[in-house]
C-alpha atoms as a PDB file:
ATOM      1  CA  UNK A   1     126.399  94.644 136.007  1.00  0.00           C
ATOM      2  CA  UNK A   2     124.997  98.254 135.548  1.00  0.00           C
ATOM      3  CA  UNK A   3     125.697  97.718 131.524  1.00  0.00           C
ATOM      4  CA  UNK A   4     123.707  94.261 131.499  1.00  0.00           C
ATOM      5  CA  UNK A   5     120.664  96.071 133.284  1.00  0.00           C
ATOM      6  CA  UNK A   6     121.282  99.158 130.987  1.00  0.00           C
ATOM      7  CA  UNK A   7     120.950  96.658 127.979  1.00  0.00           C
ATOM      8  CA  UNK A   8     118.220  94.861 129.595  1.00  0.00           C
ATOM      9  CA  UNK A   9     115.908  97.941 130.453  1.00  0.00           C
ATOM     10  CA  UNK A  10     116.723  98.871 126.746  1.00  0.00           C
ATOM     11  CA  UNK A  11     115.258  95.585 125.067  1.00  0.00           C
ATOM     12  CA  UNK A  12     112.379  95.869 127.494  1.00  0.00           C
ATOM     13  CA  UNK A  13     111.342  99.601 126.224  1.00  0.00           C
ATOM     14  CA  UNK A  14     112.256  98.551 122.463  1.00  0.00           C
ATOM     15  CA  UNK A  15     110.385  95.556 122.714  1.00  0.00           C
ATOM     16  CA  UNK A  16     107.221  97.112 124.061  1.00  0.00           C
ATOM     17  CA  UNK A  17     107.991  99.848 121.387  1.00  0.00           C
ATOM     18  CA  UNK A  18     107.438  97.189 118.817  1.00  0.00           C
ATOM     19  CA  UNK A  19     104.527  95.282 119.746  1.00  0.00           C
ATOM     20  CA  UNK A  20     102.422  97.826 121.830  1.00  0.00           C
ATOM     21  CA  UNK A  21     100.797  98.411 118.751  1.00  0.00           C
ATOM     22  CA  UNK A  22      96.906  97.396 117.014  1.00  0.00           C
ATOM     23  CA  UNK A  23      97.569  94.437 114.528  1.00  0.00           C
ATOM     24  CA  UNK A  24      96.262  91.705 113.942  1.00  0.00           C
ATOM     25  CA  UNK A  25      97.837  89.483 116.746  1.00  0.00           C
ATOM     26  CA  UNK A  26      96.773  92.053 119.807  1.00  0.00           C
ATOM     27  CA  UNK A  27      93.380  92.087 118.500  1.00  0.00           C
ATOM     28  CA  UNK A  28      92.935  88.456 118.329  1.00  0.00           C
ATOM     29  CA  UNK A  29      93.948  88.193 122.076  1.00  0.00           C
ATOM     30  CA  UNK A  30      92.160  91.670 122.912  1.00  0.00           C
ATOM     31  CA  UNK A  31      88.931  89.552 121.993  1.00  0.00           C
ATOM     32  CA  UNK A  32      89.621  86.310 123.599  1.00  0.00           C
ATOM     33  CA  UNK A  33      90.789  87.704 126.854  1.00  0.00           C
ATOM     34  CA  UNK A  34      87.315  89.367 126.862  1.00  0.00           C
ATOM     35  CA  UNK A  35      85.919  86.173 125.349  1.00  0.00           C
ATOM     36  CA  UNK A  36      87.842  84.759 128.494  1.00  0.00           C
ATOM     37  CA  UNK A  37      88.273  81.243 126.653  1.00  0.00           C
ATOM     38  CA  UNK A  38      91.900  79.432 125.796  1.00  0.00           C
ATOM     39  CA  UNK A  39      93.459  83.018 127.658  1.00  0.00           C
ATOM     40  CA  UNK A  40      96.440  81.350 128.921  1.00  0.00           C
ATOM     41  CA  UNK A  41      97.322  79.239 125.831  1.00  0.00           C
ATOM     42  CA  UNK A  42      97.180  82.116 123.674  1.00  0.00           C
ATOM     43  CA  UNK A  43      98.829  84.685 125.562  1.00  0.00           C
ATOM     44  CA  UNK A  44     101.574  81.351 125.658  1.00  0.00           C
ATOM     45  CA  UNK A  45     101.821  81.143 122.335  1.00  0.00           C
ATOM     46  CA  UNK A  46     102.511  84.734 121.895  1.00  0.00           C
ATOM     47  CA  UNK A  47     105.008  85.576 124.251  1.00  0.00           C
ATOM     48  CA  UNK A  48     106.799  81.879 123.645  1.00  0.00           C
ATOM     49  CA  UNK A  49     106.797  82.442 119.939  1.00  0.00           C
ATOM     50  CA  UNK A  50     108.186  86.540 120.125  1.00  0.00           C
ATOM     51  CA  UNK A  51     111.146  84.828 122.334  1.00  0.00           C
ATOM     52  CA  UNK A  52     111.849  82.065 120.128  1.00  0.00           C
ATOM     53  CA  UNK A  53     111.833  84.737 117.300  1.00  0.00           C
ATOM     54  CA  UNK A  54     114.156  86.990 119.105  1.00  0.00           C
ATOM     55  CA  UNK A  55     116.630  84.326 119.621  1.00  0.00           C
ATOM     56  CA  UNK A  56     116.781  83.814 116.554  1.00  0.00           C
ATOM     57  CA  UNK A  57     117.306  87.056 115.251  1.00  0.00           C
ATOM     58  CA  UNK A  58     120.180  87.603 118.039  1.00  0.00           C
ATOM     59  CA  UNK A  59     121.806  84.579 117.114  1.00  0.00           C
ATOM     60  CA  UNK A  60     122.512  86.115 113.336  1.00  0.00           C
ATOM     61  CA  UNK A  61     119.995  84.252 111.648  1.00  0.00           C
ATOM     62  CA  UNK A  62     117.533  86.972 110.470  1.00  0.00           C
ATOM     63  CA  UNK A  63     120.433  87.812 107.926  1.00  0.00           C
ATOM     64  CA  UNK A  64     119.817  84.146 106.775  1.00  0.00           C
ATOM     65  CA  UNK A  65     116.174  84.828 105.974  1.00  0.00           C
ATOM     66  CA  UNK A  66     116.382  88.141 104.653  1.00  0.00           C
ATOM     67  CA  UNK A  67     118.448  86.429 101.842  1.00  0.00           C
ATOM     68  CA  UNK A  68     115.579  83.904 100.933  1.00  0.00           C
ATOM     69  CA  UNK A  69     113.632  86.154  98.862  1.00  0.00           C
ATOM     70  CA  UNK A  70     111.075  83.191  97.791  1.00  0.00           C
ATOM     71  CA  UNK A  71     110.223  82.546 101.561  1.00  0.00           C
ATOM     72  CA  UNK A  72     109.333  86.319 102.368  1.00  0.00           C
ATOM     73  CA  UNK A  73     107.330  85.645  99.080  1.00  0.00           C
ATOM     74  CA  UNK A  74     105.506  82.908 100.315  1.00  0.00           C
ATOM     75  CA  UNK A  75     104.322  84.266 103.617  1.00  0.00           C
ATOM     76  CA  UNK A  76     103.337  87.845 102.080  1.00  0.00           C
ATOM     77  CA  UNK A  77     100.872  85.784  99.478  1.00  0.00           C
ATOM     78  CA  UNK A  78      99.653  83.261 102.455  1.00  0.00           C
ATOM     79  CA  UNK A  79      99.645  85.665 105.134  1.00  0.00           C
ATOM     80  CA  UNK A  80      97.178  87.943 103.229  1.00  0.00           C
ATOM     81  CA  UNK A  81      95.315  85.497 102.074  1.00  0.00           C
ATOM     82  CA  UNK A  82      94.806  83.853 105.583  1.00  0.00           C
ATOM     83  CA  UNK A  83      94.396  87.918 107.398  1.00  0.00           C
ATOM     84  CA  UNK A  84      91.735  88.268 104.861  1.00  0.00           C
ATOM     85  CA  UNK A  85      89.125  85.650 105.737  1.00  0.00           C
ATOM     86  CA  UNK A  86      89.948  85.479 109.352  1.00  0.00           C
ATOM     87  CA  UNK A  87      88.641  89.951 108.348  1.00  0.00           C
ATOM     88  CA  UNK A  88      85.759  88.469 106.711  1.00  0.00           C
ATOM     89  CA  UNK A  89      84.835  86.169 109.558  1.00  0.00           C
ATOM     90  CA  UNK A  90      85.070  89.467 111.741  1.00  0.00           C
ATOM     91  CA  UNK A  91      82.282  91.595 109.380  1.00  0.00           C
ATOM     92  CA  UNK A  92      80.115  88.639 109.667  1.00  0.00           C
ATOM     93  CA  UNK A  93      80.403  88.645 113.265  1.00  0.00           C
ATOM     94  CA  UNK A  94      80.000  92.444 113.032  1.00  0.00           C
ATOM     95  CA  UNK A  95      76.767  92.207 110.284  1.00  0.00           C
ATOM     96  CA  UNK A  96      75.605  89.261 112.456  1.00  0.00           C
ATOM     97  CA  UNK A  97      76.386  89.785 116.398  1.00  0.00           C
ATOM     98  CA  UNK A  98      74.833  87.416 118.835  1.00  0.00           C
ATOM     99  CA  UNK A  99      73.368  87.673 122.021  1.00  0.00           C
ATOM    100  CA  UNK A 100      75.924  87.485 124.407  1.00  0.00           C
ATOM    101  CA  UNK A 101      76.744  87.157 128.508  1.00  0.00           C
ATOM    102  CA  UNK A 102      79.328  88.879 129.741  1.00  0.00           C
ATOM    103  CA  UNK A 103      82.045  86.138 129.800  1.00  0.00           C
ATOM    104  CA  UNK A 104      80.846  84.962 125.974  1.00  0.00           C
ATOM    105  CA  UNK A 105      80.775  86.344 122.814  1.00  0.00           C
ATOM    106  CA  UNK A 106      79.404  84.001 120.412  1.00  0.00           C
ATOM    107  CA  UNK A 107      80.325  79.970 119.912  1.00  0.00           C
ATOM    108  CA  UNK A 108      82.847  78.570 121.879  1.00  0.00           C
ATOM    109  CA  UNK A 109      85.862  77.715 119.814  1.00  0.00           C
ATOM    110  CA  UNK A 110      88.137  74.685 120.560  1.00  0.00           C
ATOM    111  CA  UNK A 111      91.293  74.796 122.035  1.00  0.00           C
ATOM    112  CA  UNK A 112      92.875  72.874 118.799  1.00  0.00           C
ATOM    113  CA  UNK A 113      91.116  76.065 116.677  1.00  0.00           C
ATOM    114  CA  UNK A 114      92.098  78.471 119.058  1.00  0.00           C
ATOM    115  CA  UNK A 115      95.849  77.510 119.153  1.00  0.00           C
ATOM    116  CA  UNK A 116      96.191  76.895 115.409  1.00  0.00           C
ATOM    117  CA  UNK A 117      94.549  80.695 114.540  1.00  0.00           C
ATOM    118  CA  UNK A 118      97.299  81.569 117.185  1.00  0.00           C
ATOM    119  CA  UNK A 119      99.909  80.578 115.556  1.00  0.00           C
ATOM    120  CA  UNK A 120      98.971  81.143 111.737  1.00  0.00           C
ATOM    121  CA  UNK A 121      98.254  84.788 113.048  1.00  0.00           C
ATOM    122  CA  UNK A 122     101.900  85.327 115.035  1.00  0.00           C
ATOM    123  CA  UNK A 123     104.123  83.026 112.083  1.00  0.00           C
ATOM    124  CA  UNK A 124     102.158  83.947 108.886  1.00  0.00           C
ATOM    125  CA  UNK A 125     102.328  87.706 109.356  1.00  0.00           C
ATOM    126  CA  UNK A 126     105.943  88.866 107.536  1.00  0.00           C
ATOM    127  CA  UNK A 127     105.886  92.157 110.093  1.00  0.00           C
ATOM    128  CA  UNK A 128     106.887  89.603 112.865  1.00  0.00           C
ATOM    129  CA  UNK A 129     110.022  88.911 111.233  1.00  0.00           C
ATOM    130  CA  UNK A 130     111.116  92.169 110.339  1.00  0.00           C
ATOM    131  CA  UNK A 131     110.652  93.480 114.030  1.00  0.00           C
ATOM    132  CA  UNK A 132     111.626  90.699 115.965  1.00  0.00           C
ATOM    133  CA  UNK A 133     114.288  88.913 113.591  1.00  0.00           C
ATOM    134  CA  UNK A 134     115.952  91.387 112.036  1.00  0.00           C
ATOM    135  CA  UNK A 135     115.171  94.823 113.351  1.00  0.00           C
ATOM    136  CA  UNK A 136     115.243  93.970 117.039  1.00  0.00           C
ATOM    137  CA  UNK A 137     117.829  91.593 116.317  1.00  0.00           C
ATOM    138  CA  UNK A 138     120.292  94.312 114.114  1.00  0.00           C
ATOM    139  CA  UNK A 139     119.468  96.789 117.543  1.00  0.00           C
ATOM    140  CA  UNK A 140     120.758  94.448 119.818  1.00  0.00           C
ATOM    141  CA  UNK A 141     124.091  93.191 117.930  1.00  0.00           C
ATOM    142  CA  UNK A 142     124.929  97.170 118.981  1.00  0.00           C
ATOM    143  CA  UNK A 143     125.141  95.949 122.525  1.00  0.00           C
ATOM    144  CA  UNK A 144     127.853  93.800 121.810  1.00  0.00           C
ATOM    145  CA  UNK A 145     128.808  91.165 124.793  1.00  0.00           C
ATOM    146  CA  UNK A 146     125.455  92.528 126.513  1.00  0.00           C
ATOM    147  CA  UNK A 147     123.201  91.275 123.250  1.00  0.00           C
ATOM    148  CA  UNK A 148     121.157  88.809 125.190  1.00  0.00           C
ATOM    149  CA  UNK A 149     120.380  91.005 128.139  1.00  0.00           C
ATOM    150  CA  UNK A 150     118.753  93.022 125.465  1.00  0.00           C
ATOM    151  CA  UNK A 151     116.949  90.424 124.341  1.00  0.00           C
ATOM    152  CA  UNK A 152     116.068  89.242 127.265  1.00  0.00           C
ATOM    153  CA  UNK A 153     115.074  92.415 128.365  1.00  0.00           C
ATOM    154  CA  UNK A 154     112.370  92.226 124.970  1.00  0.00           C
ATOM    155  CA  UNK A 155     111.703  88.827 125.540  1.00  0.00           C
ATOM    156  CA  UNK A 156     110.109  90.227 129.255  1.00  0.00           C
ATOM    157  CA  UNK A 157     108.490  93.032 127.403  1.00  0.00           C
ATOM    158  CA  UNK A 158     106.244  90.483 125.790  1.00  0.00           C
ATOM    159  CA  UNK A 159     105.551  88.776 128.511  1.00  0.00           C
ATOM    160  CA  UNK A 160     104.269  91.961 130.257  1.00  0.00           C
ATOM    161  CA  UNK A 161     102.292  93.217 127.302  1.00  0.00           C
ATOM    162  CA  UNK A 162     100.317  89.533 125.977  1.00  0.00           C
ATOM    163  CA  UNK A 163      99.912  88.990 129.707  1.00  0.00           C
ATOM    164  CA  UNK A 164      98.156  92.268 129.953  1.00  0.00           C
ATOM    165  CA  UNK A 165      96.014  92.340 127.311  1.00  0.00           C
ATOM    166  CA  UNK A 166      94.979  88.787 127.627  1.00  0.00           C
ATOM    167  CA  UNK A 167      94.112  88.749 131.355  1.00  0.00           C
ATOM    168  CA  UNK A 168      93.400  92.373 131.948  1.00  0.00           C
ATOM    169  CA  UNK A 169      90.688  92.645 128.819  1.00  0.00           C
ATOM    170  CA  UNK A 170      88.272  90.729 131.645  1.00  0.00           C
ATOM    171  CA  UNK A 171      88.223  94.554 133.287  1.00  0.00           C
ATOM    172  CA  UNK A 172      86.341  95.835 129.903  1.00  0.00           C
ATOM    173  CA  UNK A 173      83.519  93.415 130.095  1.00  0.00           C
ATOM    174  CA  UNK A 174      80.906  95.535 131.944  1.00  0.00           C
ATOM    175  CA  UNK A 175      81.780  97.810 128.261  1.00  0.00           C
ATOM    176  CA  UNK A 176      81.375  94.639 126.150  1.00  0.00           C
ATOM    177  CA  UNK A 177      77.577  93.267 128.132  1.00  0.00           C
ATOM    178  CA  UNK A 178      76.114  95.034 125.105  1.00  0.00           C
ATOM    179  CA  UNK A 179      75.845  93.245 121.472  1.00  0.00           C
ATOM    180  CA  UNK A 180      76.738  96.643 119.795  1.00  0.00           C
ATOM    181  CA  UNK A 181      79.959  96.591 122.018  1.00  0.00           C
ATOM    182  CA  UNK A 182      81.006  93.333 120.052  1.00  0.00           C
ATOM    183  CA  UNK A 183      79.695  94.660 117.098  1.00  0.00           C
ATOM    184  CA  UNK A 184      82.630  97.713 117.088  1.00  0.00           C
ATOM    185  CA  UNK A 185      85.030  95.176 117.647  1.00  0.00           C
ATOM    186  CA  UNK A 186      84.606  92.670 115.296  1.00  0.00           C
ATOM    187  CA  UNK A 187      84.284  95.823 113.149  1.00  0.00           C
ATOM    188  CA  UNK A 188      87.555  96.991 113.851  1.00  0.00           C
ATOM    189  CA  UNK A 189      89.222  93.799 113.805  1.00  0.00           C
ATOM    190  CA  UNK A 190      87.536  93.068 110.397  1.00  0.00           C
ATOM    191  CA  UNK A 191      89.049  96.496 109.150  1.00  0.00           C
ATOM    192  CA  UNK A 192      92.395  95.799 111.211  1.00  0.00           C
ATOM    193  CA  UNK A 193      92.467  92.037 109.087  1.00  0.00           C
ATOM    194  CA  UNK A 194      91.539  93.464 105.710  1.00  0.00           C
ATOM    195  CA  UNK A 195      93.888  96.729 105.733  1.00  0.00           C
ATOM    196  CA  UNK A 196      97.056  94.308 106.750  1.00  0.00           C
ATOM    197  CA  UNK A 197      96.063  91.614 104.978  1.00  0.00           C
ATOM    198  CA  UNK A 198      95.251  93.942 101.641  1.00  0.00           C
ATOM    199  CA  UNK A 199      98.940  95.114 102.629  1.00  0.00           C
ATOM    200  CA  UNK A 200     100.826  91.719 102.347  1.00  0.00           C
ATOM    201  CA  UNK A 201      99.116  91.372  99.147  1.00  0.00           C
ATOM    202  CA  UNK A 202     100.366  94.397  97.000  1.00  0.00           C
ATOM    203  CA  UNK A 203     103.550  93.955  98.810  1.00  0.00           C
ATOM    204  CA  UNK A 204     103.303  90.123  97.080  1.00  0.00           C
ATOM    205  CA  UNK A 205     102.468  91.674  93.580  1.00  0.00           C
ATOM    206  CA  UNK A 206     105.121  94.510  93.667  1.00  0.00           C
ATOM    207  CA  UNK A 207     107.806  91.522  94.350  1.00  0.00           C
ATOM    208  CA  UNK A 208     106.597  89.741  91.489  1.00  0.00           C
ATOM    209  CA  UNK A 209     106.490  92.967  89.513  1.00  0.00           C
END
């Protein structure tokens, strides 16, 4: 049992490793956490999707889709193009702030809108194959028989992490009463969306190259 826990406490501090990181996904529920709307479904969606994702990379499949060149291809080119806008809907926010409450920052969004943002950033963004699929996925094939308690040891890591972000942001809103607080954000998100989504981009063009 001590190995199982050893492998376990391993995926958790990998996982966190991985995703305890600004992109484009923690900034996205960074702001609705301290927009307080759709929290739970998002931080869901998140932590449901990284588990699915590590599955599937411990199950041998990331191998699979490293070998489909085209699809890598088509998620670098939509990805970008889709990080991009979602940056330039950020700078308008930024250029543009509104005057906000405490518990709102700007026009309430639908659920439908919130979940489908959700997912296009977690599955449209190529990073979240290569660290969940394949990279955590190649880590824990070392653990041999104990492979799962790694990953389930990840998959908890997520939990912890969306979870936090999403329902602890609500301790930041006495910072955020202030329209130039929302201003830096959607600043840095903007900057955050543009810089990865410039990044999927070239690494579309050099592919074709």
């Amino acid at each position: 049992m001590t190995a199982q826990i050893t492998a376990g406490l391993a995926g958790l501090g990998f996982g966190l490793s991985l995703i305890v990181a600004i992109g484009a996904q923690n900034a996205f529920v960074l702001r609705q956490g301290l927009r307080r709307e759709h929290v739970f479904a998002v931080v869901a969606i998140c932590a449901i999707s990284d588990a699915l994702l590590i599955a599937v990379g411990i199950a041998g499949l990331g191998a699979i889709i490293q070998r489909v060149a085209w699809l890598l291809l088509v998620i670098e080119f939509v990805g970008g193009i889709f990080l991009l806008s979602y940056g330039a809907k950020a700078a308008l926010r930024a250029i543009k702030p509104h005057a906000l409450s405490p518990e709102i920052a700007g026009t309430k969004t639908s659920l439908a809108k919130t979940v489908s943002t959700t997912l296009a950033l977690t599955f449209l963004n190529p990073h979240v194959y290569l660290d969940t699929v394949l990279l955590l996925g190649s880590v824990a094939g070392t653990y041999g028989s104990n492979d799962w308690w790694f990953g389930a040891g990840a998959i908890a890591g997520s939990i912890i992490w969306f979870s936090t972000l999403g329902f602890g942001a609500r301790l930041l809103t006495p910072a955020f009463k202030s329209i130039q607080s929302w201003r830096v954000l959607d600043s840095f998100i903007a900057i955050i969306m543009f810089a990865l989504g410039a990044t999927l981009l070239w690494s579309f063009i050099q592919r074709l190259l």
